[in-house]
N, C-alpha and C. Protein backbone atom coordinates (compact mmCIF):
# COMPACT_ATOMS: atom_id res chain seq x y z
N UNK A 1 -108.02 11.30 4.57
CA UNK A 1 -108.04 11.62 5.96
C UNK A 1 -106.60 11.88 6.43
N UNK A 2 -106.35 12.93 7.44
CA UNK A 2 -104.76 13.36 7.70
C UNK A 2 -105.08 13.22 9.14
N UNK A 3 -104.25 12.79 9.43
CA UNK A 3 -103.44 13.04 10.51
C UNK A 3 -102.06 13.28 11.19
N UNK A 4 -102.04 13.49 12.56
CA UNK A 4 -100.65 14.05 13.16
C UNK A 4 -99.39 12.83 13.49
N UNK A 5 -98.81 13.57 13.35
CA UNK A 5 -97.69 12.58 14.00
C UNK A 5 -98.28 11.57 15.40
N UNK A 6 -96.86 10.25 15.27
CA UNK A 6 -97.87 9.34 16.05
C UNK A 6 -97.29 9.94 17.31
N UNK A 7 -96.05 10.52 17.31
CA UNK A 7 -95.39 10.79 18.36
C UNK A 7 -95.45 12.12 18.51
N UNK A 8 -95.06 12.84 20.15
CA UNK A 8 -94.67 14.09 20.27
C UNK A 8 -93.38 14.63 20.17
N UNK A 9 -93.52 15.36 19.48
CA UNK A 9 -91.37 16.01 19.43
C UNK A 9 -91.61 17.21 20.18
N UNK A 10 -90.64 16.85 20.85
CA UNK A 10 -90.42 18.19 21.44
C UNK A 10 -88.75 18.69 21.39
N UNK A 11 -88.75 19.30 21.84
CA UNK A 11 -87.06 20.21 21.62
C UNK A 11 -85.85 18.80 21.78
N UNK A 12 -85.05 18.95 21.14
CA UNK A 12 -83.90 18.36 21.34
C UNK A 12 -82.95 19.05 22.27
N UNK A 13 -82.62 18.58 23.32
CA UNK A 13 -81.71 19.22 24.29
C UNK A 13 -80.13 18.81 24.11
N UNK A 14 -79.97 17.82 23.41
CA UNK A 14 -78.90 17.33 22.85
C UNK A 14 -78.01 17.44 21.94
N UNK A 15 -79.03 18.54 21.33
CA UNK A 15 -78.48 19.01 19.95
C UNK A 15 -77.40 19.40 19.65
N UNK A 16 -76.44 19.97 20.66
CA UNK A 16 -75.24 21.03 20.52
C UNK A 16 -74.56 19.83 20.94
N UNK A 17 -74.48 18.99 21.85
CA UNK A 17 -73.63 17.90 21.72
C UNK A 17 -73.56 16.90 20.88
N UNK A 18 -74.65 16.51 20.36
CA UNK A 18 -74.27 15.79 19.10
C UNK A 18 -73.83 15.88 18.07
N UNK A 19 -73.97 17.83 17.96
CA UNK A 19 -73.02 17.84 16.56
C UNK A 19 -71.74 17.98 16.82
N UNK A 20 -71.22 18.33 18.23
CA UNK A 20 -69.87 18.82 18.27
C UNK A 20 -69.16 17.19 18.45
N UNK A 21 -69.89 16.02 18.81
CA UNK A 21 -69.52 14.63 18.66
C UNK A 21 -69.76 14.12 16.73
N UNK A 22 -70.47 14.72 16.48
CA UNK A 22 -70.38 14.28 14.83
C UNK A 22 -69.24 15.31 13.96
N UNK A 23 -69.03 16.52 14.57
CA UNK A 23 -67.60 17.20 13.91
C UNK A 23 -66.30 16.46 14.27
N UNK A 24 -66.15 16.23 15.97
CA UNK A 24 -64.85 15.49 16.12
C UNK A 24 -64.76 14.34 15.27
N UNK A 25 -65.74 12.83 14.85
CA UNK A 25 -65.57 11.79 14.30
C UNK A 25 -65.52 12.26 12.91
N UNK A 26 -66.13 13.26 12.43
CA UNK A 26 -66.13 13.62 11.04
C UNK A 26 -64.39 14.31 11.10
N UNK A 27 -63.99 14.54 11.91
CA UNK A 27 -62.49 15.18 11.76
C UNK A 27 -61.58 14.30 12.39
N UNK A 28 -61.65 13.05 12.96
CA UNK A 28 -60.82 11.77 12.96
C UNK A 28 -60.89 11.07 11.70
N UNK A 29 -62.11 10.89 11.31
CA UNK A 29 -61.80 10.01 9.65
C UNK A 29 -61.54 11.05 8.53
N UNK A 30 -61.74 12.27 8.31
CA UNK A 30 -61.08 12.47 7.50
C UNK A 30 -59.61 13.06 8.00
N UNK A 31 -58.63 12.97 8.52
CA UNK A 31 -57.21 12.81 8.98
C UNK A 31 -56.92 11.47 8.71
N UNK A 32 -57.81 10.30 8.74
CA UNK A 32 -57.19 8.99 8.63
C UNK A 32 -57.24 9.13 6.69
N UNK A 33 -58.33 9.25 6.44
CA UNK A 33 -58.86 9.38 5.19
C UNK A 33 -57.57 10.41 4.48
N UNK A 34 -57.27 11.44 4.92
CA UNK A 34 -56.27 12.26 4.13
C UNK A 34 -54.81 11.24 4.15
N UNK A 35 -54.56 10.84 5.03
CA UNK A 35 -53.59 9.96 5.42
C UNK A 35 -53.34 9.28 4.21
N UNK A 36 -54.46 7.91 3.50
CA UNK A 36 -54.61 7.31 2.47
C UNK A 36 -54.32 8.03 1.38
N UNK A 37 -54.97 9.67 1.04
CA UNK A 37 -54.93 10.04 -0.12
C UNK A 37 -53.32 10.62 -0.70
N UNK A 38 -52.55 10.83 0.76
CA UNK A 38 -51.10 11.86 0.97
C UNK A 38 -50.18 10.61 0.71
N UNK A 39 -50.59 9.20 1.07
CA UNK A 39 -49.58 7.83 0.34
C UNK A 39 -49.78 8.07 -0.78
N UNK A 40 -51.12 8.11 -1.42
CA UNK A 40 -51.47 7.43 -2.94
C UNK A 40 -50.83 8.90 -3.89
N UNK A 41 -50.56 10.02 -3.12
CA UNK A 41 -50.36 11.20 -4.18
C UNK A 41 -48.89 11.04 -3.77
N UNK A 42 -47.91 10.72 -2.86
CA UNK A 42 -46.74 10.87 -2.91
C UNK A 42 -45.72 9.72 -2.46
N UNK A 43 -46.45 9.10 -2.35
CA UNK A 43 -45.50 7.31 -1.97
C UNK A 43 -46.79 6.47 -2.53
N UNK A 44 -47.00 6.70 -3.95
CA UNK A 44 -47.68 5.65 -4.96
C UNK A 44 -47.26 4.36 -4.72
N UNK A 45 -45.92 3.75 -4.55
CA UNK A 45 -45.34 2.11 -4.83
C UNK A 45 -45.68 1.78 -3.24
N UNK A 46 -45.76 2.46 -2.27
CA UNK A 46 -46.04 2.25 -1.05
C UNK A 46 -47.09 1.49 -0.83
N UNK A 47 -48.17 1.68 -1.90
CA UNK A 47 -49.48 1.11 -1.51
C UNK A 47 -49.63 -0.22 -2.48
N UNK A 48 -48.61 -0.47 -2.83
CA UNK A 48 -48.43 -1.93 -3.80
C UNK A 48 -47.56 -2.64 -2.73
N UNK A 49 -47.00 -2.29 -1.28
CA UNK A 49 -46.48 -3.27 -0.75
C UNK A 49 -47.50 -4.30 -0.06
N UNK A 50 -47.16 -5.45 -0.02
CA UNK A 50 -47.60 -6.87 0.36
C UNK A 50 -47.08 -6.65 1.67
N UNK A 51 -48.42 -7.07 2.70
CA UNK A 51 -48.74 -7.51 4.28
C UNK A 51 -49.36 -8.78 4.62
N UNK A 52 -50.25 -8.39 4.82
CA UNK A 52 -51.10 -9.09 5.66
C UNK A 52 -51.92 -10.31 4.49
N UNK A 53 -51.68 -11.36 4.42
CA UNK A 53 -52.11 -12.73 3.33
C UNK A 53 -51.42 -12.42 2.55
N UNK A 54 -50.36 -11.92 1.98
CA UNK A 54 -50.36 -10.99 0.34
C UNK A 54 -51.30 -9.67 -0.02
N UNK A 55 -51.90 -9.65 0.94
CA UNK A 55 -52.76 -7.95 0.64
C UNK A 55 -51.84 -6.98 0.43
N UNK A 56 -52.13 -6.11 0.08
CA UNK A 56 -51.40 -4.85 -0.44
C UNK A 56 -51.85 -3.47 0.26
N UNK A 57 -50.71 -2.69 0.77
CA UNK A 57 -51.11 -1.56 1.95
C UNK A 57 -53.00 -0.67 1.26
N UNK A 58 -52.86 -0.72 0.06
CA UNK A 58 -54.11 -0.23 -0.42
C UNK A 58 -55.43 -0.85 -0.28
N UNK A 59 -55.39 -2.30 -1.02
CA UNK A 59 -56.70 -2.61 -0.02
C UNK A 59 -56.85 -3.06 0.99
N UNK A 60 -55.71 -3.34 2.16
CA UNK A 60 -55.89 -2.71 3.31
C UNK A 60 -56.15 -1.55 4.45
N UNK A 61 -55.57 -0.78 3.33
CA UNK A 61 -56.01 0.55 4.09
C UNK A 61 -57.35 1.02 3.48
N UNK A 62 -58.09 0.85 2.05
CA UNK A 62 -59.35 0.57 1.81
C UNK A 62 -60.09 0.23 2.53
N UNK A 63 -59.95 -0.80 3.04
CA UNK A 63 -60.79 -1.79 3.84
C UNK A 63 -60.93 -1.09 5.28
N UNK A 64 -59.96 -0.73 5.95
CA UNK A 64 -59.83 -0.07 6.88
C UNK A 64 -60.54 1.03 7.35
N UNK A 65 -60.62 1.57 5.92
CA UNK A 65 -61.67 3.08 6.04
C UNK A 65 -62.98 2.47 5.48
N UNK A 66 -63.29 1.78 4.71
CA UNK A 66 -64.95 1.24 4.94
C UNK A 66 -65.32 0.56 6.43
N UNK A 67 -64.25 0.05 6.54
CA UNK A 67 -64.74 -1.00 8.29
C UNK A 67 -64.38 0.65 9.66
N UNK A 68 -63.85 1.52 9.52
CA UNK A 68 -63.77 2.69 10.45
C UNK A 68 -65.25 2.92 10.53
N UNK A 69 -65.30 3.26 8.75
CA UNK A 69 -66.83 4.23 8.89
C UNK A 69 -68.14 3.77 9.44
N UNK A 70 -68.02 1.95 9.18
CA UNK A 70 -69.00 1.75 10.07
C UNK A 70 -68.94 1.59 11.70
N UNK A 71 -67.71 1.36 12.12
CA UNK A 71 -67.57 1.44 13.40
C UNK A 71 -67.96 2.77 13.94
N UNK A 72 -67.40 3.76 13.34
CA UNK A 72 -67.41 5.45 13.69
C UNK A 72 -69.39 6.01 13.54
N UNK A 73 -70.37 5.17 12.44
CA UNK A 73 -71.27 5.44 12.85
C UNK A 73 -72.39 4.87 13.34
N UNK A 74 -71.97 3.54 14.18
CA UNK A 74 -72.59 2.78 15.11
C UNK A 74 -72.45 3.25 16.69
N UNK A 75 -70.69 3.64 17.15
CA UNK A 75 -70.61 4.34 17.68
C UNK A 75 -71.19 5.89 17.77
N UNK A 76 -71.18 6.32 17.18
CA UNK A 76 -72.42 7.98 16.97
C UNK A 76 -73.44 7.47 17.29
N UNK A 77 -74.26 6.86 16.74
CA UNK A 77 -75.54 6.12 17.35
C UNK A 77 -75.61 5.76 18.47
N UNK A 78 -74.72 4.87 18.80
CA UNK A 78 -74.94 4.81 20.34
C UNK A 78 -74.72 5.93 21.00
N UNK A 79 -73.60 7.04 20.83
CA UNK A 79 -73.32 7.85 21.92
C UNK A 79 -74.72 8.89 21.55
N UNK A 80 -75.19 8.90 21.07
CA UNK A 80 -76.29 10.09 20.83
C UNK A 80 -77.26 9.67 21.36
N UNK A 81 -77.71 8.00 21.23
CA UNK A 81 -78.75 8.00 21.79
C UNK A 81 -78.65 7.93 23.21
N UNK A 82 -77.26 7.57 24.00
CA UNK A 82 -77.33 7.49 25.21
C UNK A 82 -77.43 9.43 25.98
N UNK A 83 -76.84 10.17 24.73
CA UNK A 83 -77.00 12.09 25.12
C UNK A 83 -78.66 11.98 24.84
N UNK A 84 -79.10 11.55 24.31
CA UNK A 84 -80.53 12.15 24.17
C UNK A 84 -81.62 11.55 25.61
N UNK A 85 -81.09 10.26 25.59
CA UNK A 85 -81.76 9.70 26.73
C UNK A 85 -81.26 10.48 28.49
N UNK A 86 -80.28 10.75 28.12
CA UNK A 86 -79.81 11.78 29.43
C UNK A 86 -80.37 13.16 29.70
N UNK A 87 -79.92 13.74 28.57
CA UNK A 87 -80.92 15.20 28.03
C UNK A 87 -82.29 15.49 27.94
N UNK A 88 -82.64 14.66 27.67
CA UNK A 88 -84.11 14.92 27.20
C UNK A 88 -85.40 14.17 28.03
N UNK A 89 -84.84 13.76 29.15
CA UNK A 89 -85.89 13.13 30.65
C UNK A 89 -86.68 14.34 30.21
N UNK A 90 -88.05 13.57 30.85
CA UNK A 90 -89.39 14.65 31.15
C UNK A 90 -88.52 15.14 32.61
N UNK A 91 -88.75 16.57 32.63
CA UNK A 91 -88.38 17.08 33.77
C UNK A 91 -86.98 17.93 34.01
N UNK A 92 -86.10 17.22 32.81
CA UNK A 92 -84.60 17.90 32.71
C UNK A 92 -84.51 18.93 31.81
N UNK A 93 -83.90 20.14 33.51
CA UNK A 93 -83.78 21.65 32.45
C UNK A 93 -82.66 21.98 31.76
């Protein structure tokens, strides 16, 4: 036995803003992200210096870009769902 979706979709009105909000964050982390790779290809001993406990600029700045990426897509989530809930009222042209 088939049936339809439980829900109705209808058009996304949000669409063009959410991707032009998922290109800007996709083009803040990778600038931070190139950042990491432009130490490790040309100031190698840079990322063996000791900071923060004895950590070392590398797996700190490691760490940094796994803990961004989830900040960067919790934030997307929220801001999209608050564009979709704006956009997409029954009634909004």
């Amino acid at each position: 036995m088939l049936h339809g979706p439980a829900v109705e979709l209808g058009k996304d009105k949000s669409i063009e803003k959410k991707t032009r909000l998922g290109v800007v964050m996709f083009t803040i982390y990778m600038i931070v992200y190139a950042g990491f790779v432009l130490i490790g290809t040309f100031l190698p001993k840079a990322l063996g210096v000791k900071f923060i406990s004895g950590q070392n600029l590398a797996f700190l700045y490691g760490m940094g870009l796994i803990v961004l990426a989830g900040v960067m897509g919790l934030l997307y989530n929220f801001l999209c769902t608050r564009l979709e809930d704006r956009l997409n009222k029954e009634g909004h042209s």
